[in-house]
C-alpha atoms as a PDB file:
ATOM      1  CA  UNK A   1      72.392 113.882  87.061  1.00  0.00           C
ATOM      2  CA  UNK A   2      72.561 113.423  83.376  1.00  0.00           C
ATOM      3  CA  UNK A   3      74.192 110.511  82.255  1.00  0.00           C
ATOM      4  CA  UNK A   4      74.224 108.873  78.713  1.00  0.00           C
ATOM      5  CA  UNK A   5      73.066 105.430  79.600  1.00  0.00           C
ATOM      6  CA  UNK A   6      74.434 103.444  76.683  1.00  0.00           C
ATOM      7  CA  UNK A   7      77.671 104.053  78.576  1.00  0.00           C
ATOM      8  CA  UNK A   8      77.090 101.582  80.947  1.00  0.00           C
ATOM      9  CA  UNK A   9      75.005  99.165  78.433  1.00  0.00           C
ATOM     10  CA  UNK A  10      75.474  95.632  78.823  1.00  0.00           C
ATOM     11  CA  UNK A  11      78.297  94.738  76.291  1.00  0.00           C
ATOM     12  CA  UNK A  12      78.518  90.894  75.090  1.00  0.00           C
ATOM     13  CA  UNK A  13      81.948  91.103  75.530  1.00  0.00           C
ATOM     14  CA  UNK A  14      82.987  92.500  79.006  1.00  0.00           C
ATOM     15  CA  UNK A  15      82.577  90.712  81.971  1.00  0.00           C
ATOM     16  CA  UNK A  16      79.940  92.489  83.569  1.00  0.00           C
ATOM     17  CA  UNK A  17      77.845  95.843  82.996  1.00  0.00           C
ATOM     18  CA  UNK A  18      80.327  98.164  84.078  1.00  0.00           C
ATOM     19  CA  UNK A  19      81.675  99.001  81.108  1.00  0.00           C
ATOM     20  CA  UNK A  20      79.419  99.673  77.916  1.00  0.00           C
ATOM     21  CA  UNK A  21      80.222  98.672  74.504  1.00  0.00           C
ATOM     22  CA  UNK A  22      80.936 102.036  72.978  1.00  0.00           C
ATOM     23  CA  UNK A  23      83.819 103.257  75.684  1.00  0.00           C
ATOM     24  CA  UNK A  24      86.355 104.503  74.126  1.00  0.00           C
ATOM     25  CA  UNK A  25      90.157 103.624  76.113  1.00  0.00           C
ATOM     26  CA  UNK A  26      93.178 105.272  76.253  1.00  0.00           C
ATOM     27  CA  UNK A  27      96.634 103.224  76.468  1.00  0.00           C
ATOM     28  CA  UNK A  28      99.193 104.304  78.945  1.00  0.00           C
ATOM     29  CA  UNK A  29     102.235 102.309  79.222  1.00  0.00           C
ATOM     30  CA  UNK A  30     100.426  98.803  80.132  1.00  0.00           C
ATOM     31  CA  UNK A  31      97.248 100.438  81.112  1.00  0.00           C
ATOM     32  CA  UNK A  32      93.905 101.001  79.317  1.00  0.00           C
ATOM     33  CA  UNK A  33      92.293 104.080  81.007  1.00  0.00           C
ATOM     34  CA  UNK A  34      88.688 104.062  80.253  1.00  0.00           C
ATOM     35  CA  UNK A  35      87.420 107.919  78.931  1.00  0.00           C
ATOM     36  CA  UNK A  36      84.803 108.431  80.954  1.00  0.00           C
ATOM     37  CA  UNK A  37      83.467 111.069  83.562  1.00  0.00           C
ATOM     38  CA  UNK A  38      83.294 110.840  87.206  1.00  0.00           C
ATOM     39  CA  UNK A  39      79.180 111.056  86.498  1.00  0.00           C
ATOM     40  CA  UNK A  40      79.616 108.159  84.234  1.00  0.00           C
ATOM     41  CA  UNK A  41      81.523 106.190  86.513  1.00  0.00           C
ATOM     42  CA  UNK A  42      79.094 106.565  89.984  1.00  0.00           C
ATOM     43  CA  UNK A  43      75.989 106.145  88.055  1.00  0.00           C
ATOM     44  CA  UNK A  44      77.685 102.876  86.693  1.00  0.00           C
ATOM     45  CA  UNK A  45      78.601 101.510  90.087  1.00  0.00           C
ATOM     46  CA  UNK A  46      75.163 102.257  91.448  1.00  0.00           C
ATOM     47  CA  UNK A  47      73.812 100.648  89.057  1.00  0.00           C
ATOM     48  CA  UNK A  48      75.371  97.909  89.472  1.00  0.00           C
ATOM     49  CA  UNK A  49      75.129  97.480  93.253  1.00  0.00           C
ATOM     50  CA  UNK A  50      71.312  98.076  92.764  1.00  0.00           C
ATOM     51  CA  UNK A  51      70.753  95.131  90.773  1.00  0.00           C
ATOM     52  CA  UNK A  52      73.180  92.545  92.762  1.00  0.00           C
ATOM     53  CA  UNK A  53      75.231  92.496  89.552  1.00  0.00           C
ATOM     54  CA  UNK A  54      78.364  89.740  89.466  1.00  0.00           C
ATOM     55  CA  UNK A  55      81.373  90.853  91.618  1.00  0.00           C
ATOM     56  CA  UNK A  56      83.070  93.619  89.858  1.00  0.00           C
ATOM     57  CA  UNK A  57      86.262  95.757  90.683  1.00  0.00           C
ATOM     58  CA  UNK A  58      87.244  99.222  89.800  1.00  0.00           C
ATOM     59  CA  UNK A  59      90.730 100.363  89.643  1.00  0.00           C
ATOM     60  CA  UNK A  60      92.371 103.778  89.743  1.00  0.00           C
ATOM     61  CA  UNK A  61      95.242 104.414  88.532  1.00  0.00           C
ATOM     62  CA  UNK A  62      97.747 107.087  88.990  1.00  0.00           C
ATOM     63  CA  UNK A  63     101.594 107.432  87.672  1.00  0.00           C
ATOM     64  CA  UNK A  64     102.752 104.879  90.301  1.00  0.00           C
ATOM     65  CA  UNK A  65     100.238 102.509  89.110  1.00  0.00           C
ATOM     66  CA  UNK A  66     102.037 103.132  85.129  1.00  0.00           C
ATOM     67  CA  UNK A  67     105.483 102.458  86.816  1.00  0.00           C
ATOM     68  CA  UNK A  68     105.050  99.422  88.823  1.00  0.00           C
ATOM     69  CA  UNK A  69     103.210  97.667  85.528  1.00  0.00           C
ATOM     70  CA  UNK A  70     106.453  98.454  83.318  1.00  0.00           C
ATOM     71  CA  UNK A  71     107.735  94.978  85.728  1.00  0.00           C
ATOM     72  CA  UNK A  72     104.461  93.562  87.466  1.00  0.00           C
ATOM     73  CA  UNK A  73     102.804  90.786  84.946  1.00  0.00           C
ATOM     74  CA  UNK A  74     100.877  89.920  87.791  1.00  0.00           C
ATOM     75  CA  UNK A  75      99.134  93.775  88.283  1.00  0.00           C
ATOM     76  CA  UNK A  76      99.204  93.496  84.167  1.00  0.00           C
ATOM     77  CA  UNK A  77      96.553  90.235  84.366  1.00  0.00           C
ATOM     78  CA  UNK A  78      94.642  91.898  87.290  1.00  0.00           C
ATOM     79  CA  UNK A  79      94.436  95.574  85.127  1.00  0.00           C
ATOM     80  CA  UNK A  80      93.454  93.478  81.667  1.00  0.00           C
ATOM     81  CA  UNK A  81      90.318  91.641  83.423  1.00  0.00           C
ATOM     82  CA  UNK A  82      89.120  94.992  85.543  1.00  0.00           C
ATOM     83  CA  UNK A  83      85.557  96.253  84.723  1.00  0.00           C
ATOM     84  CA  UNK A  84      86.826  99.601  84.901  1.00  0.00           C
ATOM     85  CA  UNK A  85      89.552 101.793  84.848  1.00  0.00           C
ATOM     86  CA  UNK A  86      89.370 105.194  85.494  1.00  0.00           C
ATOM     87  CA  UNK A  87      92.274 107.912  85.542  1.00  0.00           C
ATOM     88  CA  UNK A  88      92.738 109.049  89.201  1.00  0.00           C
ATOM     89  CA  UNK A  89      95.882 110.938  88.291  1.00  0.00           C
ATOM     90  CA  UNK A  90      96.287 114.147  86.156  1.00  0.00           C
ATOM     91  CA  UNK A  91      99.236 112.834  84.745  1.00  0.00           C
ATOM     92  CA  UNK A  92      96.994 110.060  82.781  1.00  0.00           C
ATOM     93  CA  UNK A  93      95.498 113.068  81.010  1.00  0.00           C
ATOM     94  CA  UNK A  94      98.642 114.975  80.194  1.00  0.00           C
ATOM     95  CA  UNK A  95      99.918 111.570  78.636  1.00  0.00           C
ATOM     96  CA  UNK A  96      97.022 111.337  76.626  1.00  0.00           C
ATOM     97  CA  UNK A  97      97.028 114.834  74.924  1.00  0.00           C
ATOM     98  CA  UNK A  98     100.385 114.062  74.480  1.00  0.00           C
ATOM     99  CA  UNK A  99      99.951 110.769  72.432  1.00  0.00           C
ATOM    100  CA  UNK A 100      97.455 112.801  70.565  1.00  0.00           C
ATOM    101  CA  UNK A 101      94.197 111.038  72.068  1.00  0.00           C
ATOM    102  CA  UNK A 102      91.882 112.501  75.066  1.00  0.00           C
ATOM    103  CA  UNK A 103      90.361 111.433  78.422  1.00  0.00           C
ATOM    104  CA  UNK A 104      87.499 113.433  79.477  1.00  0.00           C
ATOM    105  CA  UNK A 105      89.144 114.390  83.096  1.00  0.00           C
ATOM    106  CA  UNK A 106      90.781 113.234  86.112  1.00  0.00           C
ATOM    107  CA  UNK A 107      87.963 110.880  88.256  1.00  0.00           C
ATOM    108  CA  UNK A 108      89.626 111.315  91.546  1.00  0.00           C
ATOM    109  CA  UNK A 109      89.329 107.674  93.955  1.00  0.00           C
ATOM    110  CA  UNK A 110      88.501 110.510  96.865  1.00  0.00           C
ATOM    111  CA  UNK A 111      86.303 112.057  95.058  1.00  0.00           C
ATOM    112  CA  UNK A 112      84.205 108.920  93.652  1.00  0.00           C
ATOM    113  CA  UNK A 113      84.600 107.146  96.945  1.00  0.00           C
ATOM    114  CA  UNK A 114      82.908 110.371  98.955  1.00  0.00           C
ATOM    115  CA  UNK A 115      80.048 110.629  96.192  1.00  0.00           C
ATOM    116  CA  UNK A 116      79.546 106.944  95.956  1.00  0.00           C
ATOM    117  CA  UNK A 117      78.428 107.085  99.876  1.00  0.00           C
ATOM    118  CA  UNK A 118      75.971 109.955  99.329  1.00  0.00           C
ATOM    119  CA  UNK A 119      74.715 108.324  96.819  1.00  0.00           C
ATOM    120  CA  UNK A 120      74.617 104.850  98.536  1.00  0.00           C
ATOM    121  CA  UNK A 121      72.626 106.910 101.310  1.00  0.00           C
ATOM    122  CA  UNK A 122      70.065 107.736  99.009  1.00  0.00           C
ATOM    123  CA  UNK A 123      69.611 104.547  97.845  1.00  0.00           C
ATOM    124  CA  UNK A 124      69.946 102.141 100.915  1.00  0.00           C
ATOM    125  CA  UNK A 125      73.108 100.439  99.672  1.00  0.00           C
ATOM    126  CA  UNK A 126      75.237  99.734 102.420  1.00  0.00           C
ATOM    127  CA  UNK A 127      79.231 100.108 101.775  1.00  0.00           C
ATOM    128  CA  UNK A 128      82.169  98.603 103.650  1.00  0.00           C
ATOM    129  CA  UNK A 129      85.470 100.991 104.377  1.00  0.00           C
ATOM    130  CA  UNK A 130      88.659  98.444 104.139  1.00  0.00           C
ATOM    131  CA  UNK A 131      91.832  99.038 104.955  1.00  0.00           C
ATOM    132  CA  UNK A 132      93.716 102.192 105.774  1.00  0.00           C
ATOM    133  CA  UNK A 133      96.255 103.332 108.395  1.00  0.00           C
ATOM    134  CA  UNK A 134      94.342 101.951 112.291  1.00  0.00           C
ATOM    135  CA  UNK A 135      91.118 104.165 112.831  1.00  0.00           C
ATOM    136  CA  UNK A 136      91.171 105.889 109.508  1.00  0.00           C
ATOM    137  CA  UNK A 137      88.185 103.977 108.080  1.00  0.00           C
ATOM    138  CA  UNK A 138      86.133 104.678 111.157  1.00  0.00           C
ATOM    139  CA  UNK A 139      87.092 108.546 111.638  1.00  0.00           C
ATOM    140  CA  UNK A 140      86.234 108.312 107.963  1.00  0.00           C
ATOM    141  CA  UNK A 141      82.810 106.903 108.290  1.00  0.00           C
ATOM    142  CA  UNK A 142      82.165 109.512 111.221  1.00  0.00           C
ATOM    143  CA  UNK A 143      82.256 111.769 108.733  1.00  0.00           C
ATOM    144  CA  UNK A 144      80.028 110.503 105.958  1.00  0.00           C
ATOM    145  CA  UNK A 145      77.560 109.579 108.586  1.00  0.00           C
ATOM    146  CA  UNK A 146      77.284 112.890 109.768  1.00  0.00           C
ATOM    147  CA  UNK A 147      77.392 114.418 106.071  1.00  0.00           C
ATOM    148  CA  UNK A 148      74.657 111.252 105.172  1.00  0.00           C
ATOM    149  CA  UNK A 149      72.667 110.068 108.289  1.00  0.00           C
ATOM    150  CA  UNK A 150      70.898 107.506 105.759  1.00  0.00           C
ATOM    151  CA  UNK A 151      74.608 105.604 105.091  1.00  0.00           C
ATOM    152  CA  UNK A 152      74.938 102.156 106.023  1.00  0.00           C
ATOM    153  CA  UNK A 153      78.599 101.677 106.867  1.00  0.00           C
ATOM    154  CA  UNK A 154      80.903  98.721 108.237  1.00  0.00           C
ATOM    155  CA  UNK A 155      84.356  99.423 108.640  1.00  0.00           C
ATOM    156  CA  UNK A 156      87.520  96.912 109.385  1.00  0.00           C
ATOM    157  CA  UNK A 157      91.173  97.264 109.621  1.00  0.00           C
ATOM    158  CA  UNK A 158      92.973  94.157 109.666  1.00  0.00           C
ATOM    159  CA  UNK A 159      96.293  93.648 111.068  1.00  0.00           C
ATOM    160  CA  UNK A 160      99.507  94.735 109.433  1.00  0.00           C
ATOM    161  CA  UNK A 161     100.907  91.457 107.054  1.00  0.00           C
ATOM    162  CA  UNK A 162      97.571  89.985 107.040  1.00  0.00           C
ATOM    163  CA  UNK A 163      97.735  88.783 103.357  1.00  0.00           C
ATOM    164  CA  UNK A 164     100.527  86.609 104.108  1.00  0.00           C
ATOM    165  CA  UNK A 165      98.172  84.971 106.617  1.00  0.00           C
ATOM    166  CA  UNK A 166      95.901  82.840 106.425  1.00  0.00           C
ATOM    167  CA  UNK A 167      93.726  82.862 109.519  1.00  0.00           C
ATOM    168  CA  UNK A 168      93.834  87.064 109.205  1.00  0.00           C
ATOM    169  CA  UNK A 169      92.619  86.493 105.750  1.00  0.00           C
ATOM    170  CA  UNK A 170      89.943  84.143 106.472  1.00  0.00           C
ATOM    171  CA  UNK A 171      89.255  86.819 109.369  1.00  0.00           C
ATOM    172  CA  UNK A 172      89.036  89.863 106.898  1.00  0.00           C
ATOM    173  CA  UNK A 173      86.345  87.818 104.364  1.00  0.00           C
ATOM    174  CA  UNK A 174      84.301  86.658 107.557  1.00  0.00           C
ATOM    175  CA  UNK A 175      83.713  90.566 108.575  1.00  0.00           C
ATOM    176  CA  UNK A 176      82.495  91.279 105.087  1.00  0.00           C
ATOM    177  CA  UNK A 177      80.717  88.517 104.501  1.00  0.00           C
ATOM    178  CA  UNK A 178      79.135  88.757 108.175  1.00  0.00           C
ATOM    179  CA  UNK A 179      77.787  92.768 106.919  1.00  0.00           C
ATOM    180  CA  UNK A 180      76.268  91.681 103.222  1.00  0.00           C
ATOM    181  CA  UNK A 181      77.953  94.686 101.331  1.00  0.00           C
ATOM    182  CA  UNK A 182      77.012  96.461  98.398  1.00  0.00           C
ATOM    183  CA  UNK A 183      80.026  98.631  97.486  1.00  0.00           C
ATOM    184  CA  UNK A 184      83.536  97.447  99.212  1.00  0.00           C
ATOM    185  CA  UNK A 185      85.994 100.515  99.453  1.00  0.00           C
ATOM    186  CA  UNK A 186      89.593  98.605  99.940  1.00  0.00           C
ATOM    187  CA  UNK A 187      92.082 101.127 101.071  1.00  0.00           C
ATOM    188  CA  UNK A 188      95.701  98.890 101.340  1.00  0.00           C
ATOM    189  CA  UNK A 189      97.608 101.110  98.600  1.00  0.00           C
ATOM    190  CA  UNK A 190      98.803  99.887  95.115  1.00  0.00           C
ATOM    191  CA  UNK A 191      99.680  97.253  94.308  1.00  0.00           C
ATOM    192  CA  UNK A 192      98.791  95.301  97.915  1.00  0.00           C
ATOM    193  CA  UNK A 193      94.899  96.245  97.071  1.00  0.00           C
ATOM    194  CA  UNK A 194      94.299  95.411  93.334  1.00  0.00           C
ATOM    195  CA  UNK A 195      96.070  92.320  94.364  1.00  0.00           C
ATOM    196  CA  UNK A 196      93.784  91.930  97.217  1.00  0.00           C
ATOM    197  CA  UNK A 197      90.575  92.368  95.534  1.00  0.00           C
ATOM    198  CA  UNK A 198      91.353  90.137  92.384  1.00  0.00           C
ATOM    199  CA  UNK A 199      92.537  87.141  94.606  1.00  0.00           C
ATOM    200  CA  UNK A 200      90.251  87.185  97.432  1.00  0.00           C
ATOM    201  CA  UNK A 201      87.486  90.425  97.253  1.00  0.00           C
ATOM    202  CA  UNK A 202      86.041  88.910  93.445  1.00  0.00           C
ATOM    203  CA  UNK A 203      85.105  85.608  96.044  1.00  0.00           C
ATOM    204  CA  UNK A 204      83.369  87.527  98.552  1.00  0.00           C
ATOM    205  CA  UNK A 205      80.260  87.849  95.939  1.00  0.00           C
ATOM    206  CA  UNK A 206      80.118  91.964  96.782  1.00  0.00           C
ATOM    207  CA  UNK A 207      78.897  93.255  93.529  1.00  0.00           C
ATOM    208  CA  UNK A 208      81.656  96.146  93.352  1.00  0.00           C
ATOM    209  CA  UNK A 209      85.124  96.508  95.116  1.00  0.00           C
ATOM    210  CA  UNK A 210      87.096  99.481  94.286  1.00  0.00           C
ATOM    211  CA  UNK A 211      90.503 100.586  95.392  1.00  0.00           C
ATOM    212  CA  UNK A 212      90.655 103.977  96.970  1.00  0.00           C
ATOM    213  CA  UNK A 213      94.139 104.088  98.199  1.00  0.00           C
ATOM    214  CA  UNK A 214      94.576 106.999 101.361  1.00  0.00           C
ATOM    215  CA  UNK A 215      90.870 108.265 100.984  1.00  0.00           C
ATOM    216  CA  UNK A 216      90.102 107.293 104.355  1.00  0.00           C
ATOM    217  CA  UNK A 217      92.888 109.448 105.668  1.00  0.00           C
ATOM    218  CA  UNK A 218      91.675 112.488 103.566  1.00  0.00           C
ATOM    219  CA  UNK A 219      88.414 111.968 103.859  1.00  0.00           C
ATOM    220  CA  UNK A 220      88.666 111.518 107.919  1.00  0.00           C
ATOM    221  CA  UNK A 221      90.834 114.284 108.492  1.00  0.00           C
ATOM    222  CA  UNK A 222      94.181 111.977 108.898  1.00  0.00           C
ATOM    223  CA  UNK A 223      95.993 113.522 105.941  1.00  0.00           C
ATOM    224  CA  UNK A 224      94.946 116.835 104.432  1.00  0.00           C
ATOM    225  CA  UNK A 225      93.981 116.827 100.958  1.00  0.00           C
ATOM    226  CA  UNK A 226      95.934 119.707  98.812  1.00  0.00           C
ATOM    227  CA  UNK A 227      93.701 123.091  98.113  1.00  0.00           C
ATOM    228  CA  UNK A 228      91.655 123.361  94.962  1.00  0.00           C
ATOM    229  CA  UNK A 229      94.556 125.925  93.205  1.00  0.00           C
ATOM    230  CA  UNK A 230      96.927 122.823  94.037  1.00  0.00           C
ATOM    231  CA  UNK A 231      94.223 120.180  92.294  1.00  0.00           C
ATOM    232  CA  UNK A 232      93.213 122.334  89.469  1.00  0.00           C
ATOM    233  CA  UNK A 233      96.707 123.060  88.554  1.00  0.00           C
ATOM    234  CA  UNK A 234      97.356 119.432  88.898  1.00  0.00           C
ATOM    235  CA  UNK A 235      99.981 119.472  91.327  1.00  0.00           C
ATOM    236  CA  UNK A 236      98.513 117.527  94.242  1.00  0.00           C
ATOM    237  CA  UNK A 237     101.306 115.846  94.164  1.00  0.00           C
ATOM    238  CA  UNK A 238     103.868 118.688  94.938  1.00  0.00           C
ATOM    239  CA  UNK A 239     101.563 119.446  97.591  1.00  0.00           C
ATOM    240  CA  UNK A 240     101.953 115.888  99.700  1.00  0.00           C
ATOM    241  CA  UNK A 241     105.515 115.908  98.579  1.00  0.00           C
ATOM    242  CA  UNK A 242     106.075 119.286 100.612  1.00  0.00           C
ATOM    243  CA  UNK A 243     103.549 118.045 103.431  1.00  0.00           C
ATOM    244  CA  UNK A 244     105.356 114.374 103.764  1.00  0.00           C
ATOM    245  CA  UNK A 245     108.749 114.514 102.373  1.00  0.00           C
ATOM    246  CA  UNK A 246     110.502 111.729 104.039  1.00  0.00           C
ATOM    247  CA  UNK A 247     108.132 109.059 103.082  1.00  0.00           C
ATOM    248  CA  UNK A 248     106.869 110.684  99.454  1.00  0.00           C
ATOM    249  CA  UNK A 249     110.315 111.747  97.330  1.00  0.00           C
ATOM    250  CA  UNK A 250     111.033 108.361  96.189  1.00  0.00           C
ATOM    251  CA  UNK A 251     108.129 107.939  95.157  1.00  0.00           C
ATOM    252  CA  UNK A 252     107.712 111.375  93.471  1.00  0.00           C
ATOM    253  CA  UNK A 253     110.533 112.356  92.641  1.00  0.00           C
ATOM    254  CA  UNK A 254     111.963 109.178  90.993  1.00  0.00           C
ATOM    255  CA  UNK A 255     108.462 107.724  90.239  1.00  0.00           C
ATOM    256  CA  UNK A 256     107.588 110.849  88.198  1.00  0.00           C
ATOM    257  CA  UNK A 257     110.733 110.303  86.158  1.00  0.00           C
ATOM    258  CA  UNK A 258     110.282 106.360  85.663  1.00  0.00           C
ATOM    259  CA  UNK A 259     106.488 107.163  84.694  1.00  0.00           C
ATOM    260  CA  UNK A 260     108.025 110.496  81.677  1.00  0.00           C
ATOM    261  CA  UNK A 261     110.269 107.547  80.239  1.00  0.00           C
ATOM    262  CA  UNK A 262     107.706 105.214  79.903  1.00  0.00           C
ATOM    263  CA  UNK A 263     105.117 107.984  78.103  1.00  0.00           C
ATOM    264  CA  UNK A 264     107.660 109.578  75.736  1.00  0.00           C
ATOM    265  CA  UNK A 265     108.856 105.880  74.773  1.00  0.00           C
ATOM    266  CA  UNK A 266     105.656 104.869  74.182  1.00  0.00           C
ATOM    267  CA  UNK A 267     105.425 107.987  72.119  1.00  0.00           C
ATOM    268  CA  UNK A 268     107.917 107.053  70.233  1.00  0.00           C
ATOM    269  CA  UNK A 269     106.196 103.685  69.216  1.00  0.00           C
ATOM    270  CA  UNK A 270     102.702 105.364  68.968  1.00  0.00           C
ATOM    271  CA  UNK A 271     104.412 107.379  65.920  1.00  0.00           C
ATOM    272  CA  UNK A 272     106.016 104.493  64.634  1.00  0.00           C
ATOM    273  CA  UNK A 273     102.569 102.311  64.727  1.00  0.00           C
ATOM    274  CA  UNK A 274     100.246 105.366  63.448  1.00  0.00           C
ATOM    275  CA  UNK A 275     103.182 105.840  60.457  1.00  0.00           C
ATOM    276  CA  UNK A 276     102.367 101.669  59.397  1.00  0.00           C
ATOM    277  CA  UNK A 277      99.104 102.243  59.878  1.00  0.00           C
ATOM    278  CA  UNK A 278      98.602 105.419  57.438  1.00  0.00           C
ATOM    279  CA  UNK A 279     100.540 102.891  54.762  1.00  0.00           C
ATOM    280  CA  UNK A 280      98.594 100.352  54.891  1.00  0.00           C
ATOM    281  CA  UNK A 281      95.198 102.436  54.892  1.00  0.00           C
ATOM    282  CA  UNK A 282      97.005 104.433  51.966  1.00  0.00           C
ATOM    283  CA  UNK A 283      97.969 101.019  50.274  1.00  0.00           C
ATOM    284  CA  UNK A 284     101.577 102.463  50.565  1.00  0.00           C
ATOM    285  CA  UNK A 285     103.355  98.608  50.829  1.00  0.00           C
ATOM    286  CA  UNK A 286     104.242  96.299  48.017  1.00  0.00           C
ATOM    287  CA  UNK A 287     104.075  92.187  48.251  1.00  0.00           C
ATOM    288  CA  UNK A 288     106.275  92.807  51.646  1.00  0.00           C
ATOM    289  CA  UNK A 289     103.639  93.192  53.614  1.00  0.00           C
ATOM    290  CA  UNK A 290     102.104  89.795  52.210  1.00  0.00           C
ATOM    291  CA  UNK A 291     105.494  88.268  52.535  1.00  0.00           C
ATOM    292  CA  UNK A 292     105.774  89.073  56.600  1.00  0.00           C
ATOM    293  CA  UNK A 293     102.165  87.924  56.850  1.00  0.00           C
ATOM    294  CA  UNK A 294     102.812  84.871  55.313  1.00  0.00           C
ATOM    295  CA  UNK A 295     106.105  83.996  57.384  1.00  0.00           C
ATOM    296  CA  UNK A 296     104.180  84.492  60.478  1.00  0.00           C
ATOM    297  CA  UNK A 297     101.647  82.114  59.472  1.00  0.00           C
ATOM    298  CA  UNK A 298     103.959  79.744  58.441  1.00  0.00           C
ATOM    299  CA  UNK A 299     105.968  79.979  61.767  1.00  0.00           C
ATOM    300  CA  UNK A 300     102.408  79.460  63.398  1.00  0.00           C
ATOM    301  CA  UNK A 301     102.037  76.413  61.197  1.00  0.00           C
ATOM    302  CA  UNK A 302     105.180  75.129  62.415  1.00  0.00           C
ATOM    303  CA  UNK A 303     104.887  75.641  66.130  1.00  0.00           C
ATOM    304  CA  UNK A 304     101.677  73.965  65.982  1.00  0.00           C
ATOM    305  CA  UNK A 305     103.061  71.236  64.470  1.00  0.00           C
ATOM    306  CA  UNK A 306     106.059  70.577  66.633  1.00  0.00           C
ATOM    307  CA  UNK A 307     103.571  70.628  69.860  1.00  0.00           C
ATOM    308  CA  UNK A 308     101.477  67.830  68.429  1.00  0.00           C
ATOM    309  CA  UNK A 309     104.412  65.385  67.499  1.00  0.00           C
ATOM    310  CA  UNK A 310     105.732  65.954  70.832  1.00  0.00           C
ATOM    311  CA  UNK A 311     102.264  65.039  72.459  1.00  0.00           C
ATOM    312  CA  UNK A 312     102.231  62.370  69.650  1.00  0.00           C
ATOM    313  CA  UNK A 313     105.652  61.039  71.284  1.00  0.00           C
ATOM    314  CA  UNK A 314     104.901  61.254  74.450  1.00  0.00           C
ATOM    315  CA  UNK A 315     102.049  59.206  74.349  1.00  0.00           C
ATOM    316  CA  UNK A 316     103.318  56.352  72.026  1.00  0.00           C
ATOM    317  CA  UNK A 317     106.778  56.270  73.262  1.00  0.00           C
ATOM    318  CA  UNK A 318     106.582  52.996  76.158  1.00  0.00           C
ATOM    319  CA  UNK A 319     107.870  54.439  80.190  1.00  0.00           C
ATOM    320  CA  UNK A 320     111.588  53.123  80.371  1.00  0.00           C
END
């Protein structure tokens, strides 16, 4: 495999190795999607694993993932501190062509999750399958094992509402903790996983958890996964839509519309920041441009001072 190693560099910025210093990222709606390759990306995580590197987490994003962070501040903070994010849906790459910038190509979760565990085979790291619809994650590991007889593979599917309690949570940690993972695959969907793995999979001190959404199900032979015309074509979507109607056209049908208003909005903005920015690299503005950064450091003055007469108060004024 060639892969440019600076990519995953250690950066003295980023919170662990995942994510090298010269990456360039691509901003959709509240996401940055980090331009990388799927090579890139498993080398990375391997990496990682290998040297018992802090706990990291990998999201994947896809147009649902754009839509709920339009309202989600909470899936915003989890998305700002991730080590990596990678673009798991074509639609990431349309959006950036479209805003004028590039991402090197769609790094599917199913596809990274499957080569992760042949590559994990090869070098003894043992993974953990979380999550997914009841037997999914073990049909799934039947069929890595038999593809890699090397894998070292612990599955568990806790019970349906388990975040909301706390003896299944403590249950859930125990049978990771109990099998000393390397790589923890959480398959709950978005947002239930990211939330998941930033709240309670960061503690668990497994060196990389990454959300895979329904690759168990694909990967086991639960769900079929749309032909390669469908993928190349980039309408996997259209596919499940067809195969699972009743639970997918919300969802893709609506969803797909919420996620074009965010893009060509942010669009709209994108022009309207790269327009200010070819002024001021053209030295296009007059003293305005002074004046507004002068107000705002004023008003920062002011707010400043404000706070510290109030602490000021508070302190000196006697309890009544």
């Amino acid at each position: 495999m060639n892969v440019n190693t600076h990519w995953f560099a250690a950066s003295a910025s980023a919170r662990t190795l995942l994510r090298g210093p010269n990456v360039d990222r691509v901003g959709v709606g509240h996401a940055l999607i980090d331009n990388c390759s799927s090579e890139q990306v498993c080398a990375s995580i391997i990496a990682h694993a290998q040297n018992g590197g802090k706990p990291a987490y990998v999201i994947t994003p896809n147009a649902q993932h754009i839509v709920l962070l339009e309202k989600d501040r909470r899936l915003q903070e989890i998305y700002d501190h991730a080590d990596l994010v990678i673009p798991d849906g074509i639609s990431l790459l349309i959006a950036a062509r479209l805003y004028g910038r590039s991402l090197q190509q769609r790094v599917a979760g199913v596809d990274v999750f499957k080569v992760l565990c042949g590559q994990a085979a090869e070098a003894n790291l043992h993974v953990f399958l979380l999550g997914g619809r009841p037997g999914s994650a073990e049909l799934a590991a039947t069929v890595l094992k038999s593809a890699y007889p090397n894998l070292r593979c612990s599955t568990y599917c806790p019970i349906f509402g388990f975040e909301q309690s706390p003896s299944a949570l403590k249950e859930t940690a125990d049978a990771i903790a109990s099998a000393h993972p390397d790589i923890l695959f959480v398959a709950f969907g978005a947002p239930k996983q990211e939330y998941w793995i930033y709240e309670h999979g960061l503690q668990l001190s497994v060196p990389v958890c990454i959300g895979v959404g329904g690759s168990f199900e694909i990967v086991g032979g639960v769900v079929p996964r749309a032909p390669m015309w469908a993928q190349s074509i980039g309408c996997e979507w259209l596919y499940r839509l067809c195969r699972e109607p009743r639970r997918m056209w919300r969802r893709y049908i609506f969803g797909n519309l919420e996620f074009a208003d965010i893009v060509l909005r942010q669009r709209i903005r994108r022009s309207v920041l790269d327009a200010f920015v070819h002024f001021v690299n053209e030295n296009r503005f007059a003293a305005e441009l002074s004046e507004l950064t002068l107000l705002q450091h004023n008003k920062f003055l002011d707010n400043r001072s404000s706070v510290t007469t109030r602490d000021v108060e508070g302190l000196s004024t006697p309890t009544i």
